[in-house]
PDB file of N, CA and C in Angstrom:
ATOM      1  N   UNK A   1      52.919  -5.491 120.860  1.00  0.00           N
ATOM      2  CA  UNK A   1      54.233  -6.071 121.094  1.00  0.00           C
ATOM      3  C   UNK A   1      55.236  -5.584 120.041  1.00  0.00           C
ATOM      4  N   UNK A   2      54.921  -5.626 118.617  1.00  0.00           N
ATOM      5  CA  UNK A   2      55.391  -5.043 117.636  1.00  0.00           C
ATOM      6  C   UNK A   2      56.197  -3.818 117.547  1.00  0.00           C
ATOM      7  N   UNK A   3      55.241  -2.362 118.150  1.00  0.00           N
ATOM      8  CA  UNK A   3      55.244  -1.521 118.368  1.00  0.00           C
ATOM      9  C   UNK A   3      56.718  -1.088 119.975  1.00  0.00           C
ATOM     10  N   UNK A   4      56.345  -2.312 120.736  1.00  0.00           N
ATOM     11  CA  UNK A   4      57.560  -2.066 121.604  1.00  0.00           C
ATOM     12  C   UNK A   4      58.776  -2.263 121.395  1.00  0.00           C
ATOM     13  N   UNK A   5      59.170  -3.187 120.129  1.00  0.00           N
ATOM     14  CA  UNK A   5      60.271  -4.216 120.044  1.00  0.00           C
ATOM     15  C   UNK A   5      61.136  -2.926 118.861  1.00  0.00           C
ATOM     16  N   UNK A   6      59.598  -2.014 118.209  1.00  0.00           N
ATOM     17  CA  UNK A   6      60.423  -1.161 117.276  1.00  0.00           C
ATOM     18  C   UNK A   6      60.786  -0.275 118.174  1.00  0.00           C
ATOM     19  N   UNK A   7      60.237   0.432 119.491  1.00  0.00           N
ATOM     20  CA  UNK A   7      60.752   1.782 120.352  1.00  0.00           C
ATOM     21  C   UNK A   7      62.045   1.047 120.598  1.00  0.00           C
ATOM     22  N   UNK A   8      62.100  -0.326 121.097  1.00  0.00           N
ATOM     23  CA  UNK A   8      63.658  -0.486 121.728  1.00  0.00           C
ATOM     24  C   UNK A   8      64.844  -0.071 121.049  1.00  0.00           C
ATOM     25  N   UNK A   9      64.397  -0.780 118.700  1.00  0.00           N
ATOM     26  CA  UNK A   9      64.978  -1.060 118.332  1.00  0.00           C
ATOM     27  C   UNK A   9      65.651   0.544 117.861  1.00  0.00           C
ATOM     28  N   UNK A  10      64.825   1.201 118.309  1.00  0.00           N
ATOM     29  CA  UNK A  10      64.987   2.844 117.856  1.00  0.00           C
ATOM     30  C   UNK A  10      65.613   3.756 118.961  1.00  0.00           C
ATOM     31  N   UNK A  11      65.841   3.438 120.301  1.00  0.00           N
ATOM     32  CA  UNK A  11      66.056   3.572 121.263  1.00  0.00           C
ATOM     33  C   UNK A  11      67.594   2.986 121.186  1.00  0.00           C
ATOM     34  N   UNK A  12      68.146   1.465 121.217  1.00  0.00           N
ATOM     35  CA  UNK A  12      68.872   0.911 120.655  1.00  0.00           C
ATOM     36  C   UNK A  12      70.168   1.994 119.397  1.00  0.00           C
ATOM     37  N   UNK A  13      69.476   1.967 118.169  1.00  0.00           N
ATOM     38  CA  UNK A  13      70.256   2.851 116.841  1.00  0.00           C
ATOM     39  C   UNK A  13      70.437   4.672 117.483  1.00  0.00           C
ATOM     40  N   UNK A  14      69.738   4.870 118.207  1.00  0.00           N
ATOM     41  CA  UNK A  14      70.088   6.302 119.001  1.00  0.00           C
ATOM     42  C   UNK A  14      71.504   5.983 119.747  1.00  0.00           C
ATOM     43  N   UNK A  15      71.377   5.142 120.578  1.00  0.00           N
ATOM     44  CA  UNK A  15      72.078   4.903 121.445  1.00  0.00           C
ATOM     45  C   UNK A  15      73.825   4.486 121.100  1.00  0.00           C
ATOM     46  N   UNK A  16      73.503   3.740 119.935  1.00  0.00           N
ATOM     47  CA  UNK A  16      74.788   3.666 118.841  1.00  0.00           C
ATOM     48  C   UNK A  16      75.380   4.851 118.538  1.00  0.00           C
ATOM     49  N   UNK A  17      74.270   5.524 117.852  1.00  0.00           N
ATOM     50  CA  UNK A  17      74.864   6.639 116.697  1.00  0.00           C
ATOM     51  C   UNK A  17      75.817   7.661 118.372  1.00  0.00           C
ATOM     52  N   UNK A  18      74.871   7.897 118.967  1.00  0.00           N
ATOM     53  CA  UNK A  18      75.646   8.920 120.079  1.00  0.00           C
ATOM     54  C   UNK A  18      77.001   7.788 120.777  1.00  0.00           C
ATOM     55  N   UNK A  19      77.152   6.918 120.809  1.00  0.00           N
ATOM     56  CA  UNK A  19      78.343   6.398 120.918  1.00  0.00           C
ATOM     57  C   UNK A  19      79.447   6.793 120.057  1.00  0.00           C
ATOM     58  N   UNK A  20      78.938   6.184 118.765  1.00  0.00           N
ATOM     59  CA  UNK A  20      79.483   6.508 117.640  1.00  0.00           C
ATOM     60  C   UNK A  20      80.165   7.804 117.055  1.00  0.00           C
ATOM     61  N   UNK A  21      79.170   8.718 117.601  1.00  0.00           N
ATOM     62  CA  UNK A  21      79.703   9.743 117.452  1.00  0.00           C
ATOM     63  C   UNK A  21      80.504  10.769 118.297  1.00  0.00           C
ATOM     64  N   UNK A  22      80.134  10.270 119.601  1.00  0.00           N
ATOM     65  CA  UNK A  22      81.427  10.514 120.310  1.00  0.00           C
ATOM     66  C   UNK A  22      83.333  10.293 120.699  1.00  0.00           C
ATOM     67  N   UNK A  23      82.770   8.992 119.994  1.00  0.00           N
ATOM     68  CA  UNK A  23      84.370   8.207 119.712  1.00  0.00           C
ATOM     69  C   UNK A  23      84.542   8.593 118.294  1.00  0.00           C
ATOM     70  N   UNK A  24      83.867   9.073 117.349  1.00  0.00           N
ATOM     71  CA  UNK A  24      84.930   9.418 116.244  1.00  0.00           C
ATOM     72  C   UNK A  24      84.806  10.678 115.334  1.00  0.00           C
ATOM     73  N   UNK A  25      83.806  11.667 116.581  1.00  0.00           N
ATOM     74  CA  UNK A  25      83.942  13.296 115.925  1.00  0.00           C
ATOM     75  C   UNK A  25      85.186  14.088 117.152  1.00  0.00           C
ATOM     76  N   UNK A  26      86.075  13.810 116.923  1.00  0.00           N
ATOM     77  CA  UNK A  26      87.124  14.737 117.590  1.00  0.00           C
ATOM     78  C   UNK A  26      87.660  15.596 116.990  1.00  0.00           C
ATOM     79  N   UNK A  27      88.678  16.219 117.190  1.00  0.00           N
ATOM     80  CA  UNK A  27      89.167  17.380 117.154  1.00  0.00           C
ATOM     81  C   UNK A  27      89.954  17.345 115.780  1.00  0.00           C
ATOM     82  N   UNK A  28      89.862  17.487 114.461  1.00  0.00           N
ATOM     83  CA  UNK A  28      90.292  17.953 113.660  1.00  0.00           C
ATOM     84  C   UNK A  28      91.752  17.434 113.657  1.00  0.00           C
ATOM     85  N   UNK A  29      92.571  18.074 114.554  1.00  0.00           N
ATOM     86  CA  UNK A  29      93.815  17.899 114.651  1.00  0.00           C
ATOM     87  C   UNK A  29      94.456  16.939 116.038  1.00  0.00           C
ATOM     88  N   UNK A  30      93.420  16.538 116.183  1.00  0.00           N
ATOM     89  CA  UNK A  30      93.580  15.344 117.849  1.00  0.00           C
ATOM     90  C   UNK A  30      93.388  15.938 118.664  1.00  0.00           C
ATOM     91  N   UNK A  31      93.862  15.223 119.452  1.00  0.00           N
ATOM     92  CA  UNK A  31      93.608  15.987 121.263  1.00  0.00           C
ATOM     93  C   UNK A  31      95.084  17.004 121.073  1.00  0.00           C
ATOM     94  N   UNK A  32      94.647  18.176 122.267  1.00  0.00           N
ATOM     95  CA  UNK A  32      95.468  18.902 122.668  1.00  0.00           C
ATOM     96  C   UNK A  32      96.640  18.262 123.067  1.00  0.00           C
ATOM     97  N   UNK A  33      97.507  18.910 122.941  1.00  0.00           N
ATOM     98  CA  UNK A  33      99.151  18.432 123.580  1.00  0.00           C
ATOM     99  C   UNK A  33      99.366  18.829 125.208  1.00  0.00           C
ATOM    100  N   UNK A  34      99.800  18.057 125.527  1.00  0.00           N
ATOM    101  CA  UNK A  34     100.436  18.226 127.335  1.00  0.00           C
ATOM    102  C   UNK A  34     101.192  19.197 127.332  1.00  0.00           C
ATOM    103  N   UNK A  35     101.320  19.435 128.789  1.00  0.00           N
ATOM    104  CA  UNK A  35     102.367  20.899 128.971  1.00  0.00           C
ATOM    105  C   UNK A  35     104.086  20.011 128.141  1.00  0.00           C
ATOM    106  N   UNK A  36     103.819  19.103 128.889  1.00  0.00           N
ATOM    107  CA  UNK A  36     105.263  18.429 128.738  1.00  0.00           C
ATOM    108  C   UNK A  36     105.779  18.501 127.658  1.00  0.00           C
ATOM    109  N   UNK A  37     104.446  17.720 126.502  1.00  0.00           N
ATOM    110  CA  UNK A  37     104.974  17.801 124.910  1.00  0.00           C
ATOM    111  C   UNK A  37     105.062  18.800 124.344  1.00  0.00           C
ATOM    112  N   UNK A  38     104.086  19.585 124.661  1.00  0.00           N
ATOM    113  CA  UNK A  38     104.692  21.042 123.799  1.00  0.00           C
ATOM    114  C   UNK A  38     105.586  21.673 124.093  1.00  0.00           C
ATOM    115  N   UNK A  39     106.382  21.251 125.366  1.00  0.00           N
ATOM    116  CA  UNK A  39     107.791  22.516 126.045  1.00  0.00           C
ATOM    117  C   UNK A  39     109.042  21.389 125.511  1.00  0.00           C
ATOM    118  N   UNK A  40     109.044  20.093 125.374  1.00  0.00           N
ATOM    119  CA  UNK A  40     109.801  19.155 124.413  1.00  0.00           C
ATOM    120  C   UNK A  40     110.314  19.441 122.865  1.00  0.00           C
ATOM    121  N   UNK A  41     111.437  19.337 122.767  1.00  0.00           N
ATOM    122  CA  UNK A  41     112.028  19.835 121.489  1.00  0.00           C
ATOM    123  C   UNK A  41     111.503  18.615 120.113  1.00  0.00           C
ATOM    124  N   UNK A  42     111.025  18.932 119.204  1.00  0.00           N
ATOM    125  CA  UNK A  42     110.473  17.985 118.298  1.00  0.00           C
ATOM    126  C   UNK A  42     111.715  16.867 117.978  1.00  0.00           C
ATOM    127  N   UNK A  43     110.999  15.643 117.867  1.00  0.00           N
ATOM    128  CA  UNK A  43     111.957  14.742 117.286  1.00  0.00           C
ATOM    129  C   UNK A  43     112.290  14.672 115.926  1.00  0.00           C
ATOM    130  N   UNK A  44     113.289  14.459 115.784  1.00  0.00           N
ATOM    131  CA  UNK A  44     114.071  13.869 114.326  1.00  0.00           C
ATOM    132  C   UNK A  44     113.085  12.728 113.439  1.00  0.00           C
ATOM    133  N   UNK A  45     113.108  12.834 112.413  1.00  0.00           N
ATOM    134  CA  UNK A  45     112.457  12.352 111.677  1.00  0.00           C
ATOM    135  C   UNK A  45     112.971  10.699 111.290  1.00  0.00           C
ATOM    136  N   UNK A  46     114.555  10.590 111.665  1.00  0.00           N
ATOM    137  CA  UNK A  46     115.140   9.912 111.283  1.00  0.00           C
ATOM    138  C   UNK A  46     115.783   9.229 112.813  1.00  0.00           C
ATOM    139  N   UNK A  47     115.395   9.551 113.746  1.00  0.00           N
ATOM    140  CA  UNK A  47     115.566   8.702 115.660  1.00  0.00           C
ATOM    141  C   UNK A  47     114.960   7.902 115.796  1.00  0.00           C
ATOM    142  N   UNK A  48     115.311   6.319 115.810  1.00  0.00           N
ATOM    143  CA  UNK A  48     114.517   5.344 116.447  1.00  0.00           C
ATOM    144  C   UNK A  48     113.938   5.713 117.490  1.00  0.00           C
ATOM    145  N   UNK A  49     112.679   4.589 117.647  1.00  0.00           N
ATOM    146  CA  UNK A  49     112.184   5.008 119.125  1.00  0.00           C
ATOM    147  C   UNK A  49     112.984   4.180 119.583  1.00  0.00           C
TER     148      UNK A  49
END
């Protein structure tokens, strides 16, 4: 019984880490930009939204 409760619990911490590491190994610099945003003239530093 022992032996099953550790496969789950190991089965379980796999199952995390590949979550885990899908939601927070991305891209260096984020996701790619849309056609839209990159053909958009950059905003002012100083323009409310």
């Amino acid at each position: 019984m022992a032996l099953l409760l550790l496969e789950a619990l190991g089965a379980l911490l796999i199952l995390v880490f590949i979550v885990w590491w899908t939601m927070f190994s991305g891209r260096s610099k984020g996701e790619l930009k849309s056609d839209a945003e990159r053909d958009a003239p950059p905003e002012k530093p100083g323009d409310p939204l």
